[in-house]
C-alpha atoms as a PDB file:
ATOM      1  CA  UNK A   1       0.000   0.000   0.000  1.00  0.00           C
ATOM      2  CA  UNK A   2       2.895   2.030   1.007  1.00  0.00           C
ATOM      3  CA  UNK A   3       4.316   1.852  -2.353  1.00  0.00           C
ATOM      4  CA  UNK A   4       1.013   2.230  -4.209  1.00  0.00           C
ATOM      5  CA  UNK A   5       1.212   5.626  -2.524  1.00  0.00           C
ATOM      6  CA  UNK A   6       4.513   6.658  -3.003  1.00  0.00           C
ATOM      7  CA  UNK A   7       3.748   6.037  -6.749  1.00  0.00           C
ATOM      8  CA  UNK A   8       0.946   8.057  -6.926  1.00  0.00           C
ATOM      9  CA  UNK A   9       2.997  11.059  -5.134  1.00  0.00           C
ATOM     10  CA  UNK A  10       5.391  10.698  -7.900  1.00  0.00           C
ATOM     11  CA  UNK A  11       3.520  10.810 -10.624  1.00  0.00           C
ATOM     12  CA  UNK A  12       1.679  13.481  -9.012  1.00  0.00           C
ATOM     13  CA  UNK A  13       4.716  15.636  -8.183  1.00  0.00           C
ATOM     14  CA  UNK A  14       5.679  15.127 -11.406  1.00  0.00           C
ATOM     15  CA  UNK A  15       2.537  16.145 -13.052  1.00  0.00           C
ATOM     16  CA  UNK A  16       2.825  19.185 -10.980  1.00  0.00           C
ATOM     17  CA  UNK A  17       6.437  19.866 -12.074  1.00  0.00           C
ATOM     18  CA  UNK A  18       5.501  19.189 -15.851  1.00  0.00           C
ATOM     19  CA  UNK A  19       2.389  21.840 -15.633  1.00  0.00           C
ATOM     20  CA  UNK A  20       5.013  24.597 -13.842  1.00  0.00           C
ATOM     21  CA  UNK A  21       6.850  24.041 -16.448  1.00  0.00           C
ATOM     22  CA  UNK A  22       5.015  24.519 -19.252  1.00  0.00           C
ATOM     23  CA  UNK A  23       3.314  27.675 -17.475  1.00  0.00           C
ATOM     24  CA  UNK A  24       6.699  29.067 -17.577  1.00  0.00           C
ATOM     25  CA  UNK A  25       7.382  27.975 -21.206  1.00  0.00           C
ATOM     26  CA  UNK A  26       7.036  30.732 -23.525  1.00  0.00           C
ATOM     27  CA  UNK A  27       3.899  30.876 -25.429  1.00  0.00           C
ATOM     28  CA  UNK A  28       4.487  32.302 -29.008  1.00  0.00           C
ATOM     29  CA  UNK A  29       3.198  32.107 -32.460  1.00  0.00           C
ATOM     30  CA  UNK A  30       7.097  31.558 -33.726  1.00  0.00           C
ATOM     31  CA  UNK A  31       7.112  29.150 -36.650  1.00  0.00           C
ATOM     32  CA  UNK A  32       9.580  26.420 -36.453  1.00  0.00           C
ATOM     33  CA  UNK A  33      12.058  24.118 -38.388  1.00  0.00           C
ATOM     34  CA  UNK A  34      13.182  20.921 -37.532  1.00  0.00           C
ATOM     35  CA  UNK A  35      12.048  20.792 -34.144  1.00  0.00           C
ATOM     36  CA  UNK A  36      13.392  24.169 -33.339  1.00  0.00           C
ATOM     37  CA  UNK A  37      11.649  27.499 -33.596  1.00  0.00           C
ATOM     38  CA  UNK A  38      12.618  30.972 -35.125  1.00  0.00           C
ATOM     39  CA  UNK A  39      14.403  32.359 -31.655  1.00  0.00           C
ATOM     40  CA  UNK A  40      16.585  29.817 -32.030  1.00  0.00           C
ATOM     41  CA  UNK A  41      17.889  30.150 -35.433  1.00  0.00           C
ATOM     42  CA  UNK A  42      17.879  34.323 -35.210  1.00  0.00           C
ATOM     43  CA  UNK A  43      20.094  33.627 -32.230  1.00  0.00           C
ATOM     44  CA  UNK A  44      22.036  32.026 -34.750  1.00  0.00           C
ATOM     45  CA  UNK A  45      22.392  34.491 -37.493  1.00  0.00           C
ATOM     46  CA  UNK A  46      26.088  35.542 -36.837  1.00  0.00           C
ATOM     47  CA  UNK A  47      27.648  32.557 -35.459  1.00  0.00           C
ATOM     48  CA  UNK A  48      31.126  32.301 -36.270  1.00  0.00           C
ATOM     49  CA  UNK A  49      30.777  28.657 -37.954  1.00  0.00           C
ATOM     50  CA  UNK A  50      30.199  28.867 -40.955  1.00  0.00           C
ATOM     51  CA  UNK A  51      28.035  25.937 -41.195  1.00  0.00           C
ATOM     52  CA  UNK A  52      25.596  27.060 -38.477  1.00  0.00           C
ATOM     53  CA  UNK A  53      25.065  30.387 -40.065  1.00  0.00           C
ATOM     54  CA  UNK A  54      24.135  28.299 -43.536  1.00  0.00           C
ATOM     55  CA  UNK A  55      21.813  26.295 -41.669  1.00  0.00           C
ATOM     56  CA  UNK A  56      20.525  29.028 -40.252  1.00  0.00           C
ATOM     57  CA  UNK A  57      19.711  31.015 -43.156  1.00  0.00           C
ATOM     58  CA  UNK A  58      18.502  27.781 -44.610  1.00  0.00           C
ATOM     59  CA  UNK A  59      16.037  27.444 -41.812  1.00  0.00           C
ATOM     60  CA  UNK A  60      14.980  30.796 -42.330  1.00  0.00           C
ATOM     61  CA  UNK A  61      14.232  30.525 -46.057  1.00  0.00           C
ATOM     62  CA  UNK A  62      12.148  27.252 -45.229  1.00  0.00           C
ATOM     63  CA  UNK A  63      10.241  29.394 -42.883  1.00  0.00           C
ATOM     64  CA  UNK A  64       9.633  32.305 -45.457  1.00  0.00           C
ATOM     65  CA  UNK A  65       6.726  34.632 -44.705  1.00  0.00           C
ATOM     66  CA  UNK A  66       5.385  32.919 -41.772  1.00  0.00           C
ATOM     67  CA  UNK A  67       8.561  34.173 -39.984  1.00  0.00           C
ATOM     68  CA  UNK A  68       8.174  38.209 -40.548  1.00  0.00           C
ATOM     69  CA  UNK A  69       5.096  38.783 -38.245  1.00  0.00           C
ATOM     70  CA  UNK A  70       7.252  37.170 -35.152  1.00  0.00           C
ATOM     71  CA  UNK A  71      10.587  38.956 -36.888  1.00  0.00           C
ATOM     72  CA  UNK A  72       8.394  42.227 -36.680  1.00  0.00           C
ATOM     73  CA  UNK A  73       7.686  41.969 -33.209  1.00  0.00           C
ATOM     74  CA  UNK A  74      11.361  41.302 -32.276  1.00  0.00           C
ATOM     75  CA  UNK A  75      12.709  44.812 -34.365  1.00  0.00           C
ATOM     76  CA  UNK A  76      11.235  46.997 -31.503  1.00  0.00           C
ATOM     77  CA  UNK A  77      13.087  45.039 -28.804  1.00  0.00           C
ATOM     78  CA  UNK A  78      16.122  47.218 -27.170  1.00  0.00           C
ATOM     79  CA  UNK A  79      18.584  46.140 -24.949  1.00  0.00           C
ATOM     80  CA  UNK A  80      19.193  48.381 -21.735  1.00  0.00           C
ATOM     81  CA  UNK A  81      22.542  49.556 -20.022  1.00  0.00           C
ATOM     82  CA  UNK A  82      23.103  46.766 -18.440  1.00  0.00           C
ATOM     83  CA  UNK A  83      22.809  44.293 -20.872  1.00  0.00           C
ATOM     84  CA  UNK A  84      24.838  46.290 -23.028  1.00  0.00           C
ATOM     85  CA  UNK A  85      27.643  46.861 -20.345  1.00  0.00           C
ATOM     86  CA  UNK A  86      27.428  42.767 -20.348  1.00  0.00           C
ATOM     87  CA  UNK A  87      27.513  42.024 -23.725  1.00  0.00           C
ATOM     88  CA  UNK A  88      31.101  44.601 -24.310  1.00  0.00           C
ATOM     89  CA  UNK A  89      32.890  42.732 -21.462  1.00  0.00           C
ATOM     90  CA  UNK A  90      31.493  39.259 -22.750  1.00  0.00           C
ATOM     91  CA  UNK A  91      33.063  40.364 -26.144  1.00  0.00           C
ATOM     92  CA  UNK A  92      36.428  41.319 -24.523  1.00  0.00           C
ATOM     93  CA  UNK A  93      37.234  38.010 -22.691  1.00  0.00           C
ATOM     94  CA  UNK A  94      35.275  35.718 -25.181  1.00  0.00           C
ATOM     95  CA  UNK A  95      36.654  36.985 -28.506  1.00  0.00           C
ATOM     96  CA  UNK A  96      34.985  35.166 -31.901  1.00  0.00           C
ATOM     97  CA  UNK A  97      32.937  32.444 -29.829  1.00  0.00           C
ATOM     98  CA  UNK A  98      31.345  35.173 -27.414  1.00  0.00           C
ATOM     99  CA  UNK A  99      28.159  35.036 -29.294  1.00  0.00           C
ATOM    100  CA  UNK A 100      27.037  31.871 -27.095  1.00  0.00           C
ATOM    101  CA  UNK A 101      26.816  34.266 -24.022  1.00  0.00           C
ATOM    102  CA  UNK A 102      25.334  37.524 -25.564  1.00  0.00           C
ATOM    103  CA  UNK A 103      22.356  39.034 -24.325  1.00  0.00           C
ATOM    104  CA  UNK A 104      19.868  41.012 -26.029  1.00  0.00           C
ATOM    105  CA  UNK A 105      20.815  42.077 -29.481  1.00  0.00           C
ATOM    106  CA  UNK A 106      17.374  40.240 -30.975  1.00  0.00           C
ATOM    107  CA  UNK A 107      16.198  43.532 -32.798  1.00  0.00           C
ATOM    108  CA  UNK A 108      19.614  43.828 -34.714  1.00  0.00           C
ATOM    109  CA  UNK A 109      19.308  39.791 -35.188  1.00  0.00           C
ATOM    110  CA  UNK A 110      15.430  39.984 -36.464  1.00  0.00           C
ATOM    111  CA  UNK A 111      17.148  42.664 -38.843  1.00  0.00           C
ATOM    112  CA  UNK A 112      19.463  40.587 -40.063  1.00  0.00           C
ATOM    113  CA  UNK A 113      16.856  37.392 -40.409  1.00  0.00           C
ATOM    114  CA  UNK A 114      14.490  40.035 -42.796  1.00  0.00           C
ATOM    115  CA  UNK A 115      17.578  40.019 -44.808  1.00  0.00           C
ATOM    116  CA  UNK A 116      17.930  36.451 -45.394  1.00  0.00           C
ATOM    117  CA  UNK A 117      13.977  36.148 -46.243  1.00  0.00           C
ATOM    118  CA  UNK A 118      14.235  39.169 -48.897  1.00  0.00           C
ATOM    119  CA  UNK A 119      11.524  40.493 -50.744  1.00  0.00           C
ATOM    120  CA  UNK A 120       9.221  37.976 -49.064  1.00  0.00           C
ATOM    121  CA  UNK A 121       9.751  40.173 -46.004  1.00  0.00           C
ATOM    122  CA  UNK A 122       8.135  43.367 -47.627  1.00  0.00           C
ATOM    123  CA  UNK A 123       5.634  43.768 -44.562  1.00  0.00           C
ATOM    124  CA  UNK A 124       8.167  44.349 -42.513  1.00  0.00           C
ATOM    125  CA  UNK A 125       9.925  47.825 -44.341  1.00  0.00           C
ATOM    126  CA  UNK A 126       7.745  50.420 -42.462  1.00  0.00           C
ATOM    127  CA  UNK A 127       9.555  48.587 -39.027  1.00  0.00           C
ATOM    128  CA  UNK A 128      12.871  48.220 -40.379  1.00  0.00           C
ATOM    129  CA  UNK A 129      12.765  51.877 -41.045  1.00  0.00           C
ATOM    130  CA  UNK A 130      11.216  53.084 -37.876  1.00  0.00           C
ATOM    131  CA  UNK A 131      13.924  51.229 -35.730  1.00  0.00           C
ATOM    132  CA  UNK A 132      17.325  52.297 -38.009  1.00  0.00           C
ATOM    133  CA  UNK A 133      18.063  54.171 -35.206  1.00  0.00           C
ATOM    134  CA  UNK A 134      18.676  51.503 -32.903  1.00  0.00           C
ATOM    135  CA  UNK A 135      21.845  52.127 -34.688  1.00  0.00           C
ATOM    136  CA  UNK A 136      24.893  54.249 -33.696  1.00  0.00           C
ATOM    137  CA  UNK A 137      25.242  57.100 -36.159  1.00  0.00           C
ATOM    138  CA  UNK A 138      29.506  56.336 -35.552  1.00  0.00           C
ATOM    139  CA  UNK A 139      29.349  52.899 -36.337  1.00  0.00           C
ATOM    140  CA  UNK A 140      31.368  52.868 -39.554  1.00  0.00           C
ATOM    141  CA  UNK A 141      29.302  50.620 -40.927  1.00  0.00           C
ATOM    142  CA  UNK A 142      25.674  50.531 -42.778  1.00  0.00           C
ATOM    143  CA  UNK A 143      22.967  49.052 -40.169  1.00  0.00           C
ATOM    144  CA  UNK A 144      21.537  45.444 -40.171  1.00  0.00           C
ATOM    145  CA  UNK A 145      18.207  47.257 -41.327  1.00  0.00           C
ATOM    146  CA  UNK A 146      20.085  49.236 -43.979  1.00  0.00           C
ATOM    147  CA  UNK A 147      20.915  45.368 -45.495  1.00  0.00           C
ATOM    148  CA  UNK A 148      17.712  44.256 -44.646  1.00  0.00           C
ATOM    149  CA  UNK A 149      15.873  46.786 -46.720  1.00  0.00           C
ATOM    150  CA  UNK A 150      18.412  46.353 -49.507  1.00  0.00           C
ATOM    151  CA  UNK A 151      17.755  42.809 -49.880  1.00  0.00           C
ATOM    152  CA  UNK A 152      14.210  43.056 -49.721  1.00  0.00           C
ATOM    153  CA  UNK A 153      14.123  45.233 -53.135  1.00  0.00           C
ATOM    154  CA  UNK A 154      12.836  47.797 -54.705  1.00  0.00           C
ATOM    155  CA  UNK A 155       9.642  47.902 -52.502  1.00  0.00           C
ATOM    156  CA  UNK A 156      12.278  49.836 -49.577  1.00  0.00           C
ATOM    157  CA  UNK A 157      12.557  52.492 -52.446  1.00  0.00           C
ATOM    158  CA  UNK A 158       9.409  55.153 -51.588  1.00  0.00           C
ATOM    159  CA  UNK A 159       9.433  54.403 -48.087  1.00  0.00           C
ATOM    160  CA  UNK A 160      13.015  55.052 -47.580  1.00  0.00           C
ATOM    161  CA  UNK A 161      12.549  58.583 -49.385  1.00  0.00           C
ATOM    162  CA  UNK A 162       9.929  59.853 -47.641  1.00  0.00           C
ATOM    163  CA  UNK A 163      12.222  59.096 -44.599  1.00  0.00           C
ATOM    164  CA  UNK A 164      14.402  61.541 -45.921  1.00  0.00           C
ATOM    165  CA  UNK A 165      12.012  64.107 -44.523  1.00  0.00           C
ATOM    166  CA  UNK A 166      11.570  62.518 -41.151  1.00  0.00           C
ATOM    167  CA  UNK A 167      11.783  64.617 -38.100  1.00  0.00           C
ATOM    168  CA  UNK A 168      14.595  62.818 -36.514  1.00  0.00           C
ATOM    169  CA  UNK A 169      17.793  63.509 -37.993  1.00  0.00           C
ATOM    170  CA  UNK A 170      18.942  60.227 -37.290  1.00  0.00           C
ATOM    171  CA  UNK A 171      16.132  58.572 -39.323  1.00  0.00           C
ATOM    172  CA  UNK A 172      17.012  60.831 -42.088  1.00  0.00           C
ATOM    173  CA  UNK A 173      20.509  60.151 -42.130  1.00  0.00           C
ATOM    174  CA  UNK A 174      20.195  56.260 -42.111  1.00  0.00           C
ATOM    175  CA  UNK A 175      17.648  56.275 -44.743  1.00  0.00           C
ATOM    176  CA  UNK A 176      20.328  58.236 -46.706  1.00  0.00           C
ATOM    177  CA  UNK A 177      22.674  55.320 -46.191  1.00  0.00           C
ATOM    178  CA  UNK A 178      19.560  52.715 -47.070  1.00  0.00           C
ATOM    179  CA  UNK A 179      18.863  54.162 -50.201  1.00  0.00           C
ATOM    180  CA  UNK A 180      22.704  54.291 -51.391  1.00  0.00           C
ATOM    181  CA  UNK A 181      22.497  50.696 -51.949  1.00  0.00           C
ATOM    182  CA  UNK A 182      19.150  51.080 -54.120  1.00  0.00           C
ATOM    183  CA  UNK A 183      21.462  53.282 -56.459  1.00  0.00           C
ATOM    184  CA  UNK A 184      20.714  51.349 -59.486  1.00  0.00           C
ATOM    185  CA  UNK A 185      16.731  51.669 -58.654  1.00  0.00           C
ATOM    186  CA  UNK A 186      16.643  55.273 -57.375  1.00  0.00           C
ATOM    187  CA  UNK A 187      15.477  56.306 -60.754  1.00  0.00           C
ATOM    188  CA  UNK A 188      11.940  54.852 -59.763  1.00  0.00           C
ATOM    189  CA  UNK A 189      11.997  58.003 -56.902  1.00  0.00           C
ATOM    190  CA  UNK A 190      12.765  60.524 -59.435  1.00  0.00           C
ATOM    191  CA  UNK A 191       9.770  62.473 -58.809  1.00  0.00           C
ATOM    192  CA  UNK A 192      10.176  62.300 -55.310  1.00  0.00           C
ATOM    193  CA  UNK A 193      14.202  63.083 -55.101  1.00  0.00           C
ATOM    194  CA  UNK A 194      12.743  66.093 -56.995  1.00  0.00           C
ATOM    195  CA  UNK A 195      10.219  67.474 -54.991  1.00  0.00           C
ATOM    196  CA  UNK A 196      12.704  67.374 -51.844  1.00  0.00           C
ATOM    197  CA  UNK A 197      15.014  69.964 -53.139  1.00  0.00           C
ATOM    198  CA  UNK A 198      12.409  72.500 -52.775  1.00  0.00           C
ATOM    199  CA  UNK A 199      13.348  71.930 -48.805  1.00  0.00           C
ATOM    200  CA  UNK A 200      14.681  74.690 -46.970  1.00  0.00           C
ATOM    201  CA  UNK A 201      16.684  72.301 -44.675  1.00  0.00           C
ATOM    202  CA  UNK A 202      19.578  72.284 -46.489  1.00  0.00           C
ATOM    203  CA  UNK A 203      21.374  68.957 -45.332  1.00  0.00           C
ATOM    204  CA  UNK A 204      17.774  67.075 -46.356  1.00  0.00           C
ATOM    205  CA  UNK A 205      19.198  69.408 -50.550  1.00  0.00           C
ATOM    206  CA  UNK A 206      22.230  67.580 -49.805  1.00  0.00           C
ATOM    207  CA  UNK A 207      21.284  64.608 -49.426  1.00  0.00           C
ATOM    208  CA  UNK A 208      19.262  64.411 -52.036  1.00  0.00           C
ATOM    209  CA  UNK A 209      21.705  65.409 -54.333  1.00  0.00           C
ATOM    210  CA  UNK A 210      24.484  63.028 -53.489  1.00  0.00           C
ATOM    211  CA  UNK A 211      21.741  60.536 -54.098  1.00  0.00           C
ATOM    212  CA  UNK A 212      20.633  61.647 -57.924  1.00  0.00           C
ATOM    213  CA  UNK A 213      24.926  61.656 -58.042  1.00  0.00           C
ATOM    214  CA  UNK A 214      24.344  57.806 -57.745  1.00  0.00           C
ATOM    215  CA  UNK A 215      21.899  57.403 -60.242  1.00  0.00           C
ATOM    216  CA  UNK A 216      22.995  56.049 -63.791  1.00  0.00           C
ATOM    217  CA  UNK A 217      20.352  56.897 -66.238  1.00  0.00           C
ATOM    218  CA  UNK A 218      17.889  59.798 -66.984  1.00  0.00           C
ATOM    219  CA  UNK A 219      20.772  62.131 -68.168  1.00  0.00           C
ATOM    220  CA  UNK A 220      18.432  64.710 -69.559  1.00  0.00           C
ATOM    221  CA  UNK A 221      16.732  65.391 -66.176  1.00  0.00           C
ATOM    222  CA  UNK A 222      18.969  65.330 -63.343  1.00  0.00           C
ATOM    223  CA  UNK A 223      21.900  67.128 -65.412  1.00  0.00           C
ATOM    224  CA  UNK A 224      20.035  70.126 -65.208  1.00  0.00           C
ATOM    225  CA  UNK A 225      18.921  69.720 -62.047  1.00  0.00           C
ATOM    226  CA  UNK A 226      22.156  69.314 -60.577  1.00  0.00           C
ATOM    227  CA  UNK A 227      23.156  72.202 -62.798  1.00  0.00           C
ATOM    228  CA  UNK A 228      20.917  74.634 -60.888  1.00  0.00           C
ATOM    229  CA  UNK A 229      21.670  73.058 -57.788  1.00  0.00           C
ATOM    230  CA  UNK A 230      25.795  74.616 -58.382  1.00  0.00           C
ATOM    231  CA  UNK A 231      23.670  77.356 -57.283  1.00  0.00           C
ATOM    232  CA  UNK A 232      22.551  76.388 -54.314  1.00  0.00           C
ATOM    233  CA  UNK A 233      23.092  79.121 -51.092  1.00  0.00           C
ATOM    234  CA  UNK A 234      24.662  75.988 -49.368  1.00  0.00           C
ATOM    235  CA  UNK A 235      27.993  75.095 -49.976  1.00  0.00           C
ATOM    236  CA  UNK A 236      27.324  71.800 -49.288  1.00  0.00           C
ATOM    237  CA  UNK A 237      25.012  71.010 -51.746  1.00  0.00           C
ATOM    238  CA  UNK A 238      27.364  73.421 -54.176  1.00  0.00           C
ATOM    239  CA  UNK A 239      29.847  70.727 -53.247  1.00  0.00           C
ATOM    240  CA  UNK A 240      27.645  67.589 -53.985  1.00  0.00           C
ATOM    241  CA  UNK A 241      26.264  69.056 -57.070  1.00  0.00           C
ATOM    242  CA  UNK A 242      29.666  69.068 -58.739  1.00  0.00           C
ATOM    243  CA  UNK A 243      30.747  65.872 -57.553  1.00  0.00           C
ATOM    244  CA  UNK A 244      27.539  64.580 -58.663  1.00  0.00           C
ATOM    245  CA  UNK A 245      28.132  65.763 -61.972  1.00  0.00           C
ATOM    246  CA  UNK A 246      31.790  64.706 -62.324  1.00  0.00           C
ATOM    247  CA  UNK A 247      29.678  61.314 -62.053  1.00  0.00           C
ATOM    248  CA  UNK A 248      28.237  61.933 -64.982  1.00  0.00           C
ATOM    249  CA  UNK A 249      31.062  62.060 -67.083  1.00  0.00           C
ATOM    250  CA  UNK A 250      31.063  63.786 -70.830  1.00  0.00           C
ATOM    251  CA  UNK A 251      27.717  63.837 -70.435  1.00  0.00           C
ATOM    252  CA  UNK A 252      27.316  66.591 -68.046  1.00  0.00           C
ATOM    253  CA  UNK A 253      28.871  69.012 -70.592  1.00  0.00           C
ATOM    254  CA  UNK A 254      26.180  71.429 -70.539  1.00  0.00           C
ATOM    255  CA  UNK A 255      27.420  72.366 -66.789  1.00  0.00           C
ATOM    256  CA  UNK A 256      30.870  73.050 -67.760  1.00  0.00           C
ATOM    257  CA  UNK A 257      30.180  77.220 -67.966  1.00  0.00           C
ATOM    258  CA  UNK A 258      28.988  76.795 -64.007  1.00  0.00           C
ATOM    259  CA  UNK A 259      31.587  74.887 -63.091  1.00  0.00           C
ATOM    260  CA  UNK A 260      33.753  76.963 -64.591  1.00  0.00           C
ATOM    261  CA  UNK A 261      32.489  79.948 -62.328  1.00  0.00           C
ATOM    262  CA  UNK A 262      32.722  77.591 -59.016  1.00  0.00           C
ATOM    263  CA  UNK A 263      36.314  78.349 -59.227  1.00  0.00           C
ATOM    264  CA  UNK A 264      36.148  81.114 -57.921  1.00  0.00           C
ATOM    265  CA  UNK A 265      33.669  80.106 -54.890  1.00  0.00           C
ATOM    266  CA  UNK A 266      33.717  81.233 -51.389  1.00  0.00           C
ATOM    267  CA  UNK A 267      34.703  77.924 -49.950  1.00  0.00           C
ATOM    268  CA  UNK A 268      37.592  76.223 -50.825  1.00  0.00           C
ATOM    269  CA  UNK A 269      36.094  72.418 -51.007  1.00  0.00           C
ATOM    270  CA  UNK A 270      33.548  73.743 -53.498  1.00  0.00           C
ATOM    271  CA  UNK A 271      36.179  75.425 -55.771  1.00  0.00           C
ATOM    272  CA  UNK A 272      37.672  71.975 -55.525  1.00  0.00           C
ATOM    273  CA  UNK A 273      35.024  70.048 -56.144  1.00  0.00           C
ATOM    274  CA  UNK A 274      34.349  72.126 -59.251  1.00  0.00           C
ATOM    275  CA  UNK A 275      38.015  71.366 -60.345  1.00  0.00           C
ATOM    276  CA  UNK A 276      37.446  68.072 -59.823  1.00  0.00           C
ATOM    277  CA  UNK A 277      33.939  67.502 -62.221  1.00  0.00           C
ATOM    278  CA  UNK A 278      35.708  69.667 -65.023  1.00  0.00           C
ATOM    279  CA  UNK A 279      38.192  67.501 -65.125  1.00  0.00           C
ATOM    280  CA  UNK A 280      36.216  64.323 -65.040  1.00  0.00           C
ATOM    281  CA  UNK A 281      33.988  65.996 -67.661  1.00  0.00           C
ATOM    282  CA  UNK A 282      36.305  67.540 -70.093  1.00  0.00           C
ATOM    283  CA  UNK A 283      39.583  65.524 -69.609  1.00  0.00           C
ATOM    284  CA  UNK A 284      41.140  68.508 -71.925  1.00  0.00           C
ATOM    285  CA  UNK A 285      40.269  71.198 -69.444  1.00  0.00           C
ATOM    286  CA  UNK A 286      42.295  69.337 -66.372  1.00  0.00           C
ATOM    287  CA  UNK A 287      42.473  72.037 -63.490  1.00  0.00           C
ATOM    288  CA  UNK A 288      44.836  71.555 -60.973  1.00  0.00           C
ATOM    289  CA  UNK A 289      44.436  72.208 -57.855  1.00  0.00           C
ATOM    290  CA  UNK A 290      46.132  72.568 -54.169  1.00  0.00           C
ATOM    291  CA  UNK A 291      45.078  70.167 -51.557  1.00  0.00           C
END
């Protein structure tokens, strides 16, 4: 009998152990692959194997769309001072296999996974762009999201621009940055690029045209454009115009007669810059100049 009970209190203890348990277990819609579900692989996304980051991105194309909603969630995670005071020491005494004993870091990961989906994961631009500045503007280095909303294509396009207008500097700035690697598709924000030089903030007229400097086609609009932008009461954007132009090769001969007059400009880096796009325009014209 005495056994009989202390069977029964077993299986009850352990029943009671099992249901704590899974009370504690994380409930979450996170798809899975073999047996293991997305927090586990975007835990993995920057292992320093090799063969566990391939798996991982593996897993993570297997998983496709039913990923992003879970992927969203994770962007607007940020890790506090602590965590990050943790994870720079961690880094210092555990060099390339430090990864294991990170903390935190999952909206910079979920980045990084919405890169590996691609345009699949075209829900998730408005959040990748919101959350670029969970990104130091020093870092060196384009962001996770920046990558993210390259890979995902030409949807990031229009979004990214009208971030160029954002309040926060910051968002502005790494949208910049984003839309540097769209330089082949910026064409399809022409209109857009356009209308934002009519800004009176003048670093949102710079940006904008270092930006139609990266564009490769549609000669007989931006060359003027730029042109009119040597005018510009910014030196800055005086500056970007002609570099913009020396882009542009032979082709930007109609600027030549303004370029020529930049020579003679206020600032210093301008008259250079000017130097700079004759020369690249007119090979016969070469200007030197003093550093």
């Amino acid at each position: 009998m005495r056994k009989k009970y202390w069977s029964i209190g077993v299986l009850l203890a352990l029943g009671l152990i099992g249901g704590w348990l899974l009370a504690l277990r994380p409930r979450s819609d996170e798809p899975s692959f073999q047996g293991k579900a997305l927090g586990y692989w975007v835990r993995r996304i920057w292992h320093s194997d090799d063969q566990v980051r391939a798996r991982t991105e593996e897993a993570l194309r297997q998983m496709g769309s039913s990923a992003v909603p879970p992927l969203i969630k994770m962007l607007s995670e940020r890790d506090g001072r602590l965590v990050t005071l943790y994870n720079r020491g961690i880094g210092m005494v555990g060099g390339a296999r430090s990864w294991n004993w990170m903390a935190g870091g999952q909206s910079q990961r979920a980045a990084a996974a919405l890169q590996v989906i691609g345009p699949t994961a075209r829900d998730a631009i408005p959040f990748l762009i919101a959350n670029m500045t969970n990104y130091p503007r020093g870092a060196g280095s384009p962001s996770p999201y920046a990558y993210a909303l390259e890979f995902i294509g030409t949807k990031s396009v229009l979004p990214l621009v009208d971030a160029l207008s954002h309040p926060d500097p910051d968002v502005r700035m790494h949208a910049g940055i984003a839309l540097s690697y769209h330089h082949t598709n910026l064409v399809l924000a022409l209109p857009q690029l356009l209308k934002l030089l009519r800004t009176d903030d003048d670093a949102t007229r710079a940006e904008v045209v270092r930006l139609l400097g990266l564009t490769e086609t549609e000669h007989d609009t931006v060359i003027p454009v730029l042109t009119e932008c040597l005018r510009d009461r910014s030196a800055d954007v005086r500056g970007l115009a002609a570099r913009s132009l020396a882009y542009r090769g032979p082709a930007a001969a109609s600027a030549l007669p303004r370029l020529m007059s930049l020579l003679g400009d206020d600032d210093p880096d301008v008259q250079r810059a000017a130097a700079s796009a004759i020369t690249n325009i007119a090979p016969a014209r070469r200007i030197e100049t003093s550093r």
